[in-house]
Protein backbone atom coordinates (compact mmCIF):
# COMPACT_ATOMS: atom_id res chain seq x y z
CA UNK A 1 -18.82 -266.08 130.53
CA UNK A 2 -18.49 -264.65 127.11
CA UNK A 3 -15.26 -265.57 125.62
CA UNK A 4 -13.47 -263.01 124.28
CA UNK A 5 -11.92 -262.78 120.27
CA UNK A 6 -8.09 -263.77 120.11
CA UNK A 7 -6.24 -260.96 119.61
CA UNK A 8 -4.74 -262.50 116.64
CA UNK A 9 -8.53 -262.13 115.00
CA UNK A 10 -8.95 -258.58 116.28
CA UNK A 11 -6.08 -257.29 114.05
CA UNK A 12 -6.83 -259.61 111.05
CA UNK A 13 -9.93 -258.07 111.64
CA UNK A 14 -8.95 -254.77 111.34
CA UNK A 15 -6.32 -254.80 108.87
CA UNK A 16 -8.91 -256.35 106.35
CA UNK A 17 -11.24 -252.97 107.51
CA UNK A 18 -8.15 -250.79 106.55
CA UNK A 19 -7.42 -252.39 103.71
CA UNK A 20 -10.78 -252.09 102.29
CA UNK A 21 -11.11 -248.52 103.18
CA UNK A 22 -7.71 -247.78 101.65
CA UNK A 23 -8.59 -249.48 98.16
CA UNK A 24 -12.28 -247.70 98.20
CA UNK A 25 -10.33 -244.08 98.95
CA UNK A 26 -7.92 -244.84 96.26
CA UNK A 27 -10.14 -245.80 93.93
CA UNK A 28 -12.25 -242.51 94.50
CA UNK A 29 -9.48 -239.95 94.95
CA UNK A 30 -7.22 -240.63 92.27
CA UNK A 31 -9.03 -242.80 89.98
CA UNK A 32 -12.37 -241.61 89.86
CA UNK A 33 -11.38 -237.95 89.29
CA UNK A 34 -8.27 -238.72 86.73
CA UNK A 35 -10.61 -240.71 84.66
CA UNK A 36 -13.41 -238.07 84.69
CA UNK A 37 -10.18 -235.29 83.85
CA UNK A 38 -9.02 -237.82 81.08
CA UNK A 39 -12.20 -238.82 79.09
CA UNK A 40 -12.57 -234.46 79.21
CA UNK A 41 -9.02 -234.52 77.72
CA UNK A 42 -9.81 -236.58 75.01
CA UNK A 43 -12.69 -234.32 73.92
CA UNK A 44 -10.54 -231.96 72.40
CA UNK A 45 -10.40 -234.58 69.48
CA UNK A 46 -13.39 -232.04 68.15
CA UNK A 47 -11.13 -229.51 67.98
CA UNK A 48 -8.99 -231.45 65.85
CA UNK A 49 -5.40 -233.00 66.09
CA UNK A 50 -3.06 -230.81 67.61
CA UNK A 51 -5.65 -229.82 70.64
CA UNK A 52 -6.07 -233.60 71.15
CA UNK A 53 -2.20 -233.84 71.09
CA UNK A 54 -1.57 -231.50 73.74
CA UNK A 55 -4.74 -232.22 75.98
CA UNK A 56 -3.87 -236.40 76.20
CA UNK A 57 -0.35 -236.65 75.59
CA UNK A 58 1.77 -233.60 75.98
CA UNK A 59 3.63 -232.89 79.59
CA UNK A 60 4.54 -229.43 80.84
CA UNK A 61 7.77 -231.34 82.32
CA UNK A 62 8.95 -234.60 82.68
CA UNK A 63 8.44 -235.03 85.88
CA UNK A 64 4.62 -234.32 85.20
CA UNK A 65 4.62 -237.43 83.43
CA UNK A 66 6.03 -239.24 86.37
CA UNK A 67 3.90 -237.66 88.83
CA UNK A 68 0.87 -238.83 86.56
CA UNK A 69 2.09 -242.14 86.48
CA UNK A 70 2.53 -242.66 90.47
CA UNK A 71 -0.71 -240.86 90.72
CA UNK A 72 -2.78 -243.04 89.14
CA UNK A 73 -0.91 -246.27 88.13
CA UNK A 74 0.21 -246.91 91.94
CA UNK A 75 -3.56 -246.88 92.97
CA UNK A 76 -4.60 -248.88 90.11
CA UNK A 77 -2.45 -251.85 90.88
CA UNK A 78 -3.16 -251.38 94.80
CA UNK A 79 -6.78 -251.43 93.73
CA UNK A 80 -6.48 -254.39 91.21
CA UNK A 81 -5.07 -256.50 93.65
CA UNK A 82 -7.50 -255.57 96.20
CA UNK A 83 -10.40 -256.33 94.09
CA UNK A 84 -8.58 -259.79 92.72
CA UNK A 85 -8.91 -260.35 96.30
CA UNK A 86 -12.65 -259.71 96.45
CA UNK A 87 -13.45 -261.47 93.50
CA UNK A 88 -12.05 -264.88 95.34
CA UNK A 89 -13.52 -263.63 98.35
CA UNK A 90 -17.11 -261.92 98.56
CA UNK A 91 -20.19 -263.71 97.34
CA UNK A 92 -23.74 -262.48 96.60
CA UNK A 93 -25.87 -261.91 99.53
CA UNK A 94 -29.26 -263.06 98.69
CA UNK A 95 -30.77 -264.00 101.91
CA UNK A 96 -30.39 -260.02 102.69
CA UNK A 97 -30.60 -257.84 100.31
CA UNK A 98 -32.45 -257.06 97.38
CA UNK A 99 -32.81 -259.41 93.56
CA UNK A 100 -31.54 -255.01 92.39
CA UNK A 101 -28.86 -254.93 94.93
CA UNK A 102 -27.28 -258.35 93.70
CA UNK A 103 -27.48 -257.40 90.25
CA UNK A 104 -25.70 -254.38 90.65
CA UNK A 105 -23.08 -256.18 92.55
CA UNK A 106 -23.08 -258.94 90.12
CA UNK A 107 -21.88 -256.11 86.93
CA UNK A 108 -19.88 -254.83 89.54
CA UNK A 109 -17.63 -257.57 89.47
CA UNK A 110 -18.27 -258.67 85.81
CA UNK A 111 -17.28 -254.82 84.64
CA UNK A 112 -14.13 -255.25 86.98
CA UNK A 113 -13.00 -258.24 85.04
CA UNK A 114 -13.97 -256.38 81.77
CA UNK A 115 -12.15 -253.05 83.29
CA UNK A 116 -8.94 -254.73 83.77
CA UNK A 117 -8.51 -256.26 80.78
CA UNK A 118 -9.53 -253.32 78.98
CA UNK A 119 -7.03 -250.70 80.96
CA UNK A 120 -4.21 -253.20 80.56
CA UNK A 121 -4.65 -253.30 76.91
CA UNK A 122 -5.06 -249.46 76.70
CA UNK A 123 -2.46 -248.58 79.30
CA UNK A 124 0.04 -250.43 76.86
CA UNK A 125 -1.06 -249.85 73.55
CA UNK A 126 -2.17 -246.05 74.17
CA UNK A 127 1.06 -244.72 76.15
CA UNK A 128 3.61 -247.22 77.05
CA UNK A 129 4.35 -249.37 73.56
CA UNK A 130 4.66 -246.04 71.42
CA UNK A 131 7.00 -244.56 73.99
CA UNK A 132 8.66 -247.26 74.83
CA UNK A 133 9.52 -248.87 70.86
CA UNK A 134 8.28 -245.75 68.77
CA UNK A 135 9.92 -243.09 70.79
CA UNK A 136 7.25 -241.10 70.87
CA UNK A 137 3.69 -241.00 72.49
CA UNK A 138 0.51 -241.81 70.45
CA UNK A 139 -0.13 -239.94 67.58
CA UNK A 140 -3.82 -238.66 66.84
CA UNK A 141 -4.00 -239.93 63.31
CA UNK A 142 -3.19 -243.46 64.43
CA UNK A 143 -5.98 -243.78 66.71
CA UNK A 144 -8.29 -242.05 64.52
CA UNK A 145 -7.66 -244.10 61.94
CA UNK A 146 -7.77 -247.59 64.02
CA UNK A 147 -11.19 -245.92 65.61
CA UNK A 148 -12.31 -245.67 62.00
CA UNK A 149 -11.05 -248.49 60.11
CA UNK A 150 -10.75 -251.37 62.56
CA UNK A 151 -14.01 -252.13 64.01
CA UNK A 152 -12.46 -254.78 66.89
CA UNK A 153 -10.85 -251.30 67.90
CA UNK A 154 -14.06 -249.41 67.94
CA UNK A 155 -15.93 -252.13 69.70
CA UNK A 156 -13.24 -252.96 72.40
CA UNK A 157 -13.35 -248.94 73.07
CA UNK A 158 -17.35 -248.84 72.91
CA UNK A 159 -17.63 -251.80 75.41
CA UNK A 160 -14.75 -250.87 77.82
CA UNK A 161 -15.50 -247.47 78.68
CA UNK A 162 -19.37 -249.07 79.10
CA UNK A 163 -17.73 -250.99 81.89
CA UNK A 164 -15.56 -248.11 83.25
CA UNK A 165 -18.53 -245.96 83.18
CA UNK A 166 -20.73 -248.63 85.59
CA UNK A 167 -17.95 -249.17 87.55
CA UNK A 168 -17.15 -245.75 87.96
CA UNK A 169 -20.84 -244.98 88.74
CA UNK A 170 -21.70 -247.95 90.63
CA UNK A 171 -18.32 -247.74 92.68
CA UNK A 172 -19.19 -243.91 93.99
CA UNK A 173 -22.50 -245.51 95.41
CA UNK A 174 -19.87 -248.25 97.66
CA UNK A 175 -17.70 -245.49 98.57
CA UNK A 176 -19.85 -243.37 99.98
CA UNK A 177 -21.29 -246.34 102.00
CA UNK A 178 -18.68 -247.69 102.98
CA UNK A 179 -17.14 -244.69 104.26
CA UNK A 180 -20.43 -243.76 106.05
CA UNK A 181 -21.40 -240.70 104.36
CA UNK A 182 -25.09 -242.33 103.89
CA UNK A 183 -26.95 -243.68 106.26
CA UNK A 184 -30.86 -243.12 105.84
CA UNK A 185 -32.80 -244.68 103.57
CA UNK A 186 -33.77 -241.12 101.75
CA UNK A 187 -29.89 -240.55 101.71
CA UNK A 188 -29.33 -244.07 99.76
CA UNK A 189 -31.85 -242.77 97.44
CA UNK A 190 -29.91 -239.52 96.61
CA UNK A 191 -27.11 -241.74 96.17
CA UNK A 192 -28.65 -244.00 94.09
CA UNK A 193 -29.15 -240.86 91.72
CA UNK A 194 -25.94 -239.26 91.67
CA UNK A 195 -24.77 -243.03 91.18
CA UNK A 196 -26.62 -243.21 87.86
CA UNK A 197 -25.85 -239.56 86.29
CA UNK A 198 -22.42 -240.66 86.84
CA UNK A 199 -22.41 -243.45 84.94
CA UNK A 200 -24.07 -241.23 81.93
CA UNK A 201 -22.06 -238.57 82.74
CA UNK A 202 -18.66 -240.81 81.86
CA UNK A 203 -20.42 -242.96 79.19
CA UNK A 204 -21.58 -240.06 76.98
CA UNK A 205 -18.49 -237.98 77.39
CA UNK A 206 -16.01 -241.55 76.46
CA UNK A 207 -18.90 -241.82 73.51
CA UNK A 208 -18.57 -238.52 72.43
CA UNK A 209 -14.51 -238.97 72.55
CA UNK A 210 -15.02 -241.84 70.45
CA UNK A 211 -17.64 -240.33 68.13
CA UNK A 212 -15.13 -237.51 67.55
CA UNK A 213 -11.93 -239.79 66.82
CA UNK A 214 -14.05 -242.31 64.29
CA UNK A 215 -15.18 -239.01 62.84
CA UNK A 216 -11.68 -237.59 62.49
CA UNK A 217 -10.58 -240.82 60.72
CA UNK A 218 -12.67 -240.38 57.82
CA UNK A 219 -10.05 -237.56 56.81
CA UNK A 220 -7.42 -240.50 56.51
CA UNK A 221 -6.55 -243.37 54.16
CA UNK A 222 -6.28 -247.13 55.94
CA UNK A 223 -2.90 -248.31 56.49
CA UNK A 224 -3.10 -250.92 53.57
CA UNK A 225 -3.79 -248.16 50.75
């Protein structure tokens, strides 16, 4: 007689399903679209400093600026923890799939670690220190000129929106798995595809953002002169 799972298992079971299914939506649906909408945003630095003003940092209302922060912060820490969780959790599987498959799964989790650190830093130093002790949110001549004239700056921004651009690309691919919308082999191909133009997609338009700020600091003097 086949004995049957305790029911006790059955719902751990499940709850760890719908956990993992909320996290990957979340990280699709709000994340994956706001970053896209913000890395566009900060394009307008070629237009100069009062289009970059009112593309990254100007609100039609106040309570657009809340909105945008329970939009997007609320899923970032649900997904944080979430993938915290992973990280402890999940292990390579090399007995089943592929040396390729690994490695991507491998800078999956090395980017997240990267990720985090560099959103936290960004998150604090871009919009909440300068509203929070300054009064006022970022100016464009400040991070011009720290794009320009302090290379840890430009090489923490150059490196962490690398790793937001793989996980970003690499993270549509697990969505769409997980969720099912793939299942043929020809299909995981496609995927594979749109996988990769998304990560160039987001890594040449935060490049170009970056490109235009560094370029826009030239017009300035460093803080010490």
């Amino acid at each position: 007689m086949t004995k049957q799972p305790a029911p006790d298992t059955i719902f751990s079971q499940r709850s760890t399903f719908l956990r993992a299914r909320l996290a990957s939506f979340l990280a699709f649906a709000p994340l994956t679209i706001w970053t896209f909408l913000h890395v566009w945003n900060n394009l307008a630095a070629y237009r100069g400093a009062e289009a970059w003003q009112t593309s990254v940092t100007t609100y039609p209302h106040p309570f657009a600026h809340l909105f945008t922060l329970m939009v997007v912060l609320l899923p970032l820490v649900l997904h944080t923890i979430w993938g915290i969780s992973r990280l402890s959790n999940s292990r390579p599987n090399n007995t089943r799939y592929t040396f390729y498959a690994n490695f991507k799964y491998l800078l999956q989790r090395i980017s997240a670690i990267g990720v985090l650190l560099f959103i936290g830093a960004h998150v604090w130093l871009a919009m909440l220190q300068p509203r929070l002790t300054l009064g006022h949110p970022e100016y464009f001549t400040d991070i011009a000129r720290e794009m320009r004239y302090h290379f840890p700056t430009l090489i923490v921004y150059l490196l962490g929106t690398l790793g937001v651009a793989y996980h970003v690309g690499n993270g549509l691919s697990s969505f769409a798995m997980g969720w099912g919308f793939v299942l043929s082999r020809q299909a995981l191909r496609r995927l594979e595809w749109v996988s990769i133009l998304s990560f160039f997609l987001l890594l040449a338009m935060s490049w170009g953002a970056i490109y235009a700020l560094w370029q826009a600091g030239s017009a300035l003097l460093p803080l010490n002169e």
